[in-house]
N, C-alpha and C. Protein backbone atom coordinates (compact mmCIF):
# COMPACT_ATOMS: atom_id res chain seq x y z
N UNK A 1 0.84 -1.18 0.00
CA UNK A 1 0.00 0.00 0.00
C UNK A 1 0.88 1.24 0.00
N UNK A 2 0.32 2.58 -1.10
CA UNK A 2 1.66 3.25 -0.96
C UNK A 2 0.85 4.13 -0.26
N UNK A 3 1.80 5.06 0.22
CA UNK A 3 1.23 6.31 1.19
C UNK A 3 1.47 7.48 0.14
N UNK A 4 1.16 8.90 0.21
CA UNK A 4 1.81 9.86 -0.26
C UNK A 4 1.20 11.10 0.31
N UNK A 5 1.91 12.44 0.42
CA UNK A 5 1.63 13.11 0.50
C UNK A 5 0.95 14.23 -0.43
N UNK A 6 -0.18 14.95 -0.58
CA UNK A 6 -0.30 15.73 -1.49
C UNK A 6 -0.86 17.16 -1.01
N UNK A 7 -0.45 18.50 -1.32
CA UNK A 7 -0.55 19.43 -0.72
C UNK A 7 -1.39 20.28 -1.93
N UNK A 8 -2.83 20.77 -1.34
CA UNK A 8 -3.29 21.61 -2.42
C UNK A 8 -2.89 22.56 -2.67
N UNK A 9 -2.24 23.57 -3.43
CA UNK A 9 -1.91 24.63 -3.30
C UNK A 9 -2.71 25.63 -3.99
N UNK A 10 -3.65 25.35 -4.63
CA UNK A 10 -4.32 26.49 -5.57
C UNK A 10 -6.05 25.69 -6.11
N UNK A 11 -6.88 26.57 -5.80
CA UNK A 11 -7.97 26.12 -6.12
C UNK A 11 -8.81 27.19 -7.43
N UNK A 12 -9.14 26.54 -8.15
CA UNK A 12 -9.65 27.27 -9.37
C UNK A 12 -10.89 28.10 -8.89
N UNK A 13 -11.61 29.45 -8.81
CA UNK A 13 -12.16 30.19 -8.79
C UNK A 13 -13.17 29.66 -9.65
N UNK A 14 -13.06 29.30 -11.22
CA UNK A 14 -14.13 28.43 -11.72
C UNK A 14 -14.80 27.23 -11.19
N UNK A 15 -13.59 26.56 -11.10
CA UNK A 15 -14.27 25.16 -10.03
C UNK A 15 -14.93 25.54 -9.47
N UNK A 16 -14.13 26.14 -8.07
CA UNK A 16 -15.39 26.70 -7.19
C UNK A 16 -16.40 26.85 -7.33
N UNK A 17 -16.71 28.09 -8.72
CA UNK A 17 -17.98 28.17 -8.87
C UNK A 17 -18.75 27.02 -9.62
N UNK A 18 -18.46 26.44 -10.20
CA UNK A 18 -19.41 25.19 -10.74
C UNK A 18 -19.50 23.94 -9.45
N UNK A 19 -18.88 23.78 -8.64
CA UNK A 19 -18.89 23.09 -7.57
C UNK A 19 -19.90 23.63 -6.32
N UNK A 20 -19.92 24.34 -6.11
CA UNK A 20 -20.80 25.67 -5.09
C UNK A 20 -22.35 25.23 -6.03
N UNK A 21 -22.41 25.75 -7.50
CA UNK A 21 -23.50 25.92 -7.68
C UNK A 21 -24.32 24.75 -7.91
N UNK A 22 -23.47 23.91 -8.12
CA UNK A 22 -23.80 22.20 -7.67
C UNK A 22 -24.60 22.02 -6.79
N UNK A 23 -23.83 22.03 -5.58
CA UNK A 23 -23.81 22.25 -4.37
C UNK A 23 -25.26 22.72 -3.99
N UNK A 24 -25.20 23.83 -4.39
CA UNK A 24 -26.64 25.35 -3.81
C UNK A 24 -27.97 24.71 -4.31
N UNK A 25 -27.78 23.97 -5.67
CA UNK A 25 -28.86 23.38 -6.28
C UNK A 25 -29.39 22.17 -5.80
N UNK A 26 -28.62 21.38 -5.04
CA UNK A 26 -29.44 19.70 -4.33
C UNK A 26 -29.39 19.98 -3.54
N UNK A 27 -29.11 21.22 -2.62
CA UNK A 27 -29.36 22.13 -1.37
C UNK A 27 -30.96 22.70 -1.33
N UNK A 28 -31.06 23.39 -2.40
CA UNK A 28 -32.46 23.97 -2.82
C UNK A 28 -33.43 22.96 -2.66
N UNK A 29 -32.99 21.77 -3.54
CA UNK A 29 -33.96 20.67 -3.91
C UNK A 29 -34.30 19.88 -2.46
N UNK A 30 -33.31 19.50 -1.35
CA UNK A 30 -33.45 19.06 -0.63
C UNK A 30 -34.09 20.28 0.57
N UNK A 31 -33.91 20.95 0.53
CA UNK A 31 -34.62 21.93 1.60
C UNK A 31 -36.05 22.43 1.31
N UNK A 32 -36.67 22.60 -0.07
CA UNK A 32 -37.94 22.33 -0.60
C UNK A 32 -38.92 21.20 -0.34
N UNK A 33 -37.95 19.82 -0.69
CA UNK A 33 -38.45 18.75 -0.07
C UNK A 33 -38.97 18.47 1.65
N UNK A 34 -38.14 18.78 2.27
CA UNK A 34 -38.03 18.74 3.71
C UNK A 34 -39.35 20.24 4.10
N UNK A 35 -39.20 21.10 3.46
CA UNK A 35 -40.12 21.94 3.58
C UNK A 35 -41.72 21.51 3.54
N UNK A 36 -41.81 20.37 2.33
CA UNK A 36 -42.91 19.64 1.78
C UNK A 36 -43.48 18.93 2.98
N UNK A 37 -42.37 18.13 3.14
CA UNK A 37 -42.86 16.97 4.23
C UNK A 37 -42.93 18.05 5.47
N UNK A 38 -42.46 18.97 6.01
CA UNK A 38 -43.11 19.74 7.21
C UNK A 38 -44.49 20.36 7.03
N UNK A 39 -44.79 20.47 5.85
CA UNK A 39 -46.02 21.04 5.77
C UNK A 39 -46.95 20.14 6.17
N UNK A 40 -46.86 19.18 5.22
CA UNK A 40 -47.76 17.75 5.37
C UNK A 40 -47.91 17.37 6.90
N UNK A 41 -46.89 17.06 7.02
CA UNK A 41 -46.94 16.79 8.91
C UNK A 41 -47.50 17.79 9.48
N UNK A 42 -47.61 18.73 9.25
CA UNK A 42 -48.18 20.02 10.11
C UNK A 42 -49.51 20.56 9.85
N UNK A 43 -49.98 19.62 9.07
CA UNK A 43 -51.08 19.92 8.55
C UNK A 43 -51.83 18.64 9.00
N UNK A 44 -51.09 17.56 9.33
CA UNK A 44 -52.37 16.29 9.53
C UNK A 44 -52.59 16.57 11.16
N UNK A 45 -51.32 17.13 11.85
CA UNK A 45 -52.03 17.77 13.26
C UNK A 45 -52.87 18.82 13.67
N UNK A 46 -53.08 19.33 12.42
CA UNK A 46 -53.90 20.39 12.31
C UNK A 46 -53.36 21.91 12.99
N UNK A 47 -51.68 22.00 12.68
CA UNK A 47 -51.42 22.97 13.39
C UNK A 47 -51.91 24.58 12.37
N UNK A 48 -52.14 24.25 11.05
CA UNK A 48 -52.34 25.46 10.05
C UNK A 48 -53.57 25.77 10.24
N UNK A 49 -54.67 24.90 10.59
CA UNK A 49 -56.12 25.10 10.63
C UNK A 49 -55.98 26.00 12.25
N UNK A 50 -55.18 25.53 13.19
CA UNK A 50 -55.00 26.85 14.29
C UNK A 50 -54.43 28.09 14.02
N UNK A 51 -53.58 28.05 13.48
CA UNK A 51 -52.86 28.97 13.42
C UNK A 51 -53.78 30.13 12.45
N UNK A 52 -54.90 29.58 10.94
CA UNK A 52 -55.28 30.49 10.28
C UNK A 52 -56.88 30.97 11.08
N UNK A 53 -57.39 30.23 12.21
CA UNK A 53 -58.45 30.45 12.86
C UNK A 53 -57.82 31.87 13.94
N UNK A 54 -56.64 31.67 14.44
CA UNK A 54 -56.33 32.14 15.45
C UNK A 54 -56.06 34.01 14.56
N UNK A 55 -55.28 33.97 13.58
CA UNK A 55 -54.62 35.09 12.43
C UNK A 55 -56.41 35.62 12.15
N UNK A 56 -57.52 34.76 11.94
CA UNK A 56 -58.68 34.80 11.43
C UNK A 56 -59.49 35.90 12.77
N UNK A 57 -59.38 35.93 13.67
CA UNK A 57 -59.70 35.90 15.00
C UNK A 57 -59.18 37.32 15.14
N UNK A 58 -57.96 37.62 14.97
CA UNK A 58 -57.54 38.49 15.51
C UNK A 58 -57.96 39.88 14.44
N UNK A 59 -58.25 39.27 13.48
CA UNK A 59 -58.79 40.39 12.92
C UNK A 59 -58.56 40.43 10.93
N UNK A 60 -57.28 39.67 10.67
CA UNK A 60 -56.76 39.31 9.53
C UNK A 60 -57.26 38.47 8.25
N UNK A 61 -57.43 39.06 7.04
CA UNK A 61 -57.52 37.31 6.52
C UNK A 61 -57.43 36.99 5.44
N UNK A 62 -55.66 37.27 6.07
CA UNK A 62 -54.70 36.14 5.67
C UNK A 62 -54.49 35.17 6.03
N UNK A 63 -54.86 33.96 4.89
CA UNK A 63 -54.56 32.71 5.32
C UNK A 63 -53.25 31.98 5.39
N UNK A 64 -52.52 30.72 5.50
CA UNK A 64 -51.34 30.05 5.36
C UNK A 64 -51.92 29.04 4.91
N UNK A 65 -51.30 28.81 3.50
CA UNK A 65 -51.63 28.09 2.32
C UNK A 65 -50.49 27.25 1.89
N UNK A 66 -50.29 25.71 1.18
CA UNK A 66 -49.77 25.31 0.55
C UNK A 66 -48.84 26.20 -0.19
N UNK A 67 -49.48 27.36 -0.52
CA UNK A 67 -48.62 27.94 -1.80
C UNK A 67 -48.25 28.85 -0.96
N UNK A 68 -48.45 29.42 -0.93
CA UNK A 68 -47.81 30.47 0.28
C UNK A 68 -46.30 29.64 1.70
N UNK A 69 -46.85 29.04 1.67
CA UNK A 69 -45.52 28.11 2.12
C UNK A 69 -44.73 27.68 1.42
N UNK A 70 -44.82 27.56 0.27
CA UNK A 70 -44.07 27.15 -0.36
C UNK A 70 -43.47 28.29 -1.32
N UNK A 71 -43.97 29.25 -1.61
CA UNK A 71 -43.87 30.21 -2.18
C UNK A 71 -42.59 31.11 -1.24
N UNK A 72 -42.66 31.20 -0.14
CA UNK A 72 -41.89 32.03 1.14
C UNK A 72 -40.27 31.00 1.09
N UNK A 73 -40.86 29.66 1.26
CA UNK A 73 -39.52 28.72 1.43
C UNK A 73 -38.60 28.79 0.26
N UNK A 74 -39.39 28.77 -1.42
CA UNK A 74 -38.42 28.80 -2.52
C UNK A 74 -37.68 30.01 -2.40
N UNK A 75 -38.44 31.50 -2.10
CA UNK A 75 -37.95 32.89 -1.99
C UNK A 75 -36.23 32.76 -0.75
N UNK A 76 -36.74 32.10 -0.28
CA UNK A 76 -35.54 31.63 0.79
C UNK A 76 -34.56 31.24 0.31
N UNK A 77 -34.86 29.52 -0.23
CA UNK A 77 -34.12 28.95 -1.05
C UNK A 77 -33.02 29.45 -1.90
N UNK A 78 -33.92 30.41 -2.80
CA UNK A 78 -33.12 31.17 -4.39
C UNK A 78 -32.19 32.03 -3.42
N UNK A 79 -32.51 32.77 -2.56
CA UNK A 79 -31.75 33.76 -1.91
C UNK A 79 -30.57 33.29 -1.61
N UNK A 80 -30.77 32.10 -0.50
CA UNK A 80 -29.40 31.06 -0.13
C UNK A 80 -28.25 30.90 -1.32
N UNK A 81 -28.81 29.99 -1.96
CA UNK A 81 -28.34 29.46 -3.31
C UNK A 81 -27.45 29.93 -3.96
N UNK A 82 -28.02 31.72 -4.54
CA UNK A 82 -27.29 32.59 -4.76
C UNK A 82 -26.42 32.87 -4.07
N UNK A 83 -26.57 33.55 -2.58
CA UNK A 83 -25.48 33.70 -2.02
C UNK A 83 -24.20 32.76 -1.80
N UNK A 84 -24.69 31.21 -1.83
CA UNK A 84 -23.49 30.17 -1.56
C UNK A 84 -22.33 30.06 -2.80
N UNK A 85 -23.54 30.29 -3.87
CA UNK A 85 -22.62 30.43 -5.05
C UNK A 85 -21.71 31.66 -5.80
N UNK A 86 -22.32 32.21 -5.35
CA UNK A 86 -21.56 33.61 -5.21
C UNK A 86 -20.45 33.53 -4.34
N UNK A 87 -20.45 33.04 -3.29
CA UNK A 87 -19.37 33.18 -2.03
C UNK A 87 -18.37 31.67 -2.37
N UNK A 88 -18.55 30.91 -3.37
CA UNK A 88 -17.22 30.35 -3.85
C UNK A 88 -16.37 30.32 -4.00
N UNK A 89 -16.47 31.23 -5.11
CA UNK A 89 -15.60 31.60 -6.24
C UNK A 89 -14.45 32.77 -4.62
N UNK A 90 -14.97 33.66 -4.41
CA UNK A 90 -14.42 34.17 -3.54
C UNK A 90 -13.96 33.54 -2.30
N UNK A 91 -14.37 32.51 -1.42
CA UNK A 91 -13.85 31.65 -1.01
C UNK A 91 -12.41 30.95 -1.63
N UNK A 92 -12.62 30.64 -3.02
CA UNK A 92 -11.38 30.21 -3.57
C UNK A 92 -10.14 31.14 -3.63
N UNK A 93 -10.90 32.24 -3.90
CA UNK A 93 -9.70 33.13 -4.01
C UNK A 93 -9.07 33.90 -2.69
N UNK A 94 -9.67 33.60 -1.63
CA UNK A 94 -8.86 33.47 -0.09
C UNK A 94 -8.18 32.93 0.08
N UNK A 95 -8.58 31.84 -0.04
CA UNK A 95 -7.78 30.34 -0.25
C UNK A 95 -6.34 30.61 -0.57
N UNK A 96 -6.60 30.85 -1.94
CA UNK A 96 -5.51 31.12 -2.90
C UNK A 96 -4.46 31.68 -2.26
N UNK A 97 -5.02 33.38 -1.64
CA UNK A 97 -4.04 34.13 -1.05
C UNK A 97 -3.32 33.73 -0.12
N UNK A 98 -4.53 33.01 1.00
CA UNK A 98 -3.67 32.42 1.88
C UNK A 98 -2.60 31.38 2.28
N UNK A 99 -3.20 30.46 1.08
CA UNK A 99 -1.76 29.64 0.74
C UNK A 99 -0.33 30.34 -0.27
N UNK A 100 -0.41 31.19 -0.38
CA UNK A 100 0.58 31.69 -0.76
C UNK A 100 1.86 32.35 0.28
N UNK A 101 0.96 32.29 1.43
CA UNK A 101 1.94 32.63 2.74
C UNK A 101 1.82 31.57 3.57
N UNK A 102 1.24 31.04 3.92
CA UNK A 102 1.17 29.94 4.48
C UNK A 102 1.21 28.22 4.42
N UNK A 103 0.81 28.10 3.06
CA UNK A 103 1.06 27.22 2.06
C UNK A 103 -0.20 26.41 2.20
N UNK A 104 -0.10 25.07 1.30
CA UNK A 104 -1.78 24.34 1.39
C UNK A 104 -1.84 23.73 2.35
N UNK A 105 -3.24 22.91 1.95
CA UNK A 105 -3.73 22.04 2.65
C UNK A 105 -2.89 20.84 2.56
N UNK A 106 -2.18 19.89 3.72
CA UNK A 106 -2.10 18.19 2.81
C UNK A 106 -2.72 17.55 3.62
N UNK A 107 -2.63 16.91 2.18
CA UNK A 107 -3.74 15.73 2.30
C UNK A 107 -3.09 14.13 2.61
N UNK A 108 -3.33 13.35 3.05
CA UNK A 108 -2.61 11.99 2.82
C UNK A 108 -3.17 11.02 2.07
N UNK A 109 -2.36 10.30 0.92
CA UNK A 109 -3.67 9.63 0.33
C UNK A 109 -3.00 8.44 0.40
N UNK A 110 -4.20 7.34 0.46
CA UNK A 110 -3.72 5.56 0.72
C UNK A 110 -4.25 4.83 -0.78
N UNK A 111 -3.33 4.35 -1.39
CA UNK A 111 -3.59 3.48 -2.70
C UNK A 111 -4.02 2.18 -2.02
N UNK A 112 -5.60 1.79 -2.36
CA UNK A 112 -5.88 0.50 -1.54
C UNK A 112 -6.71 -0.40 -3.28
């Protein structure tokens, strides 16, 4: 088995960004999902039918809707997304700087 050392020294700013936006996108998809199934669950306890009686009550009426939940969570989502992928590319290029004084990351890798 060989051992070796390998030290990153430079990370591509492109990568980054196609890796990030990877990333931001089965982030989106999975936090939509999980959003889904909280609704559902929160709805067979009947916590939305309180909550829009109670909003109803106080004087309002505005309801909390399927779409409206879901509508608020994607607005979230896109917001995130963007920002993670945006903050890549610049991430990389910290990186960059900072291994230039300090040097990379190593890594150890095992040939099995």
């Amino acid at each position: 088995m060989a051992r070796r050392d390998v030290t990153i020294t430079r990370i591509s700013p492109t990568s980054a960004f196609r890796v990030g936006l990877a990333l931001s996108l089965v982030g989106l998809i999975a936090w939509m999902l999980a959003v889904c199934l909280l609704y559902i669950g929160l709805n067979q306890v009947g916590i939305w039918e309180s909550l829009n009686s109670l909003v109803g009550g106080v004087g309002g009426g505005f309801e909390v809707t399927f779409g409206v939940v879901i509508s608020a969570s994607a607005l979230i989502g896109v917001i995130f997304a963007v920002l993670l992928t945006l903050l890549a590319p610049l991430m990389a290029v910290i990186y960059n700087a900072i291994v230039d004084v300090f040097g990379g990351l190593r890594v150890d890798l095992d040939n099995r």
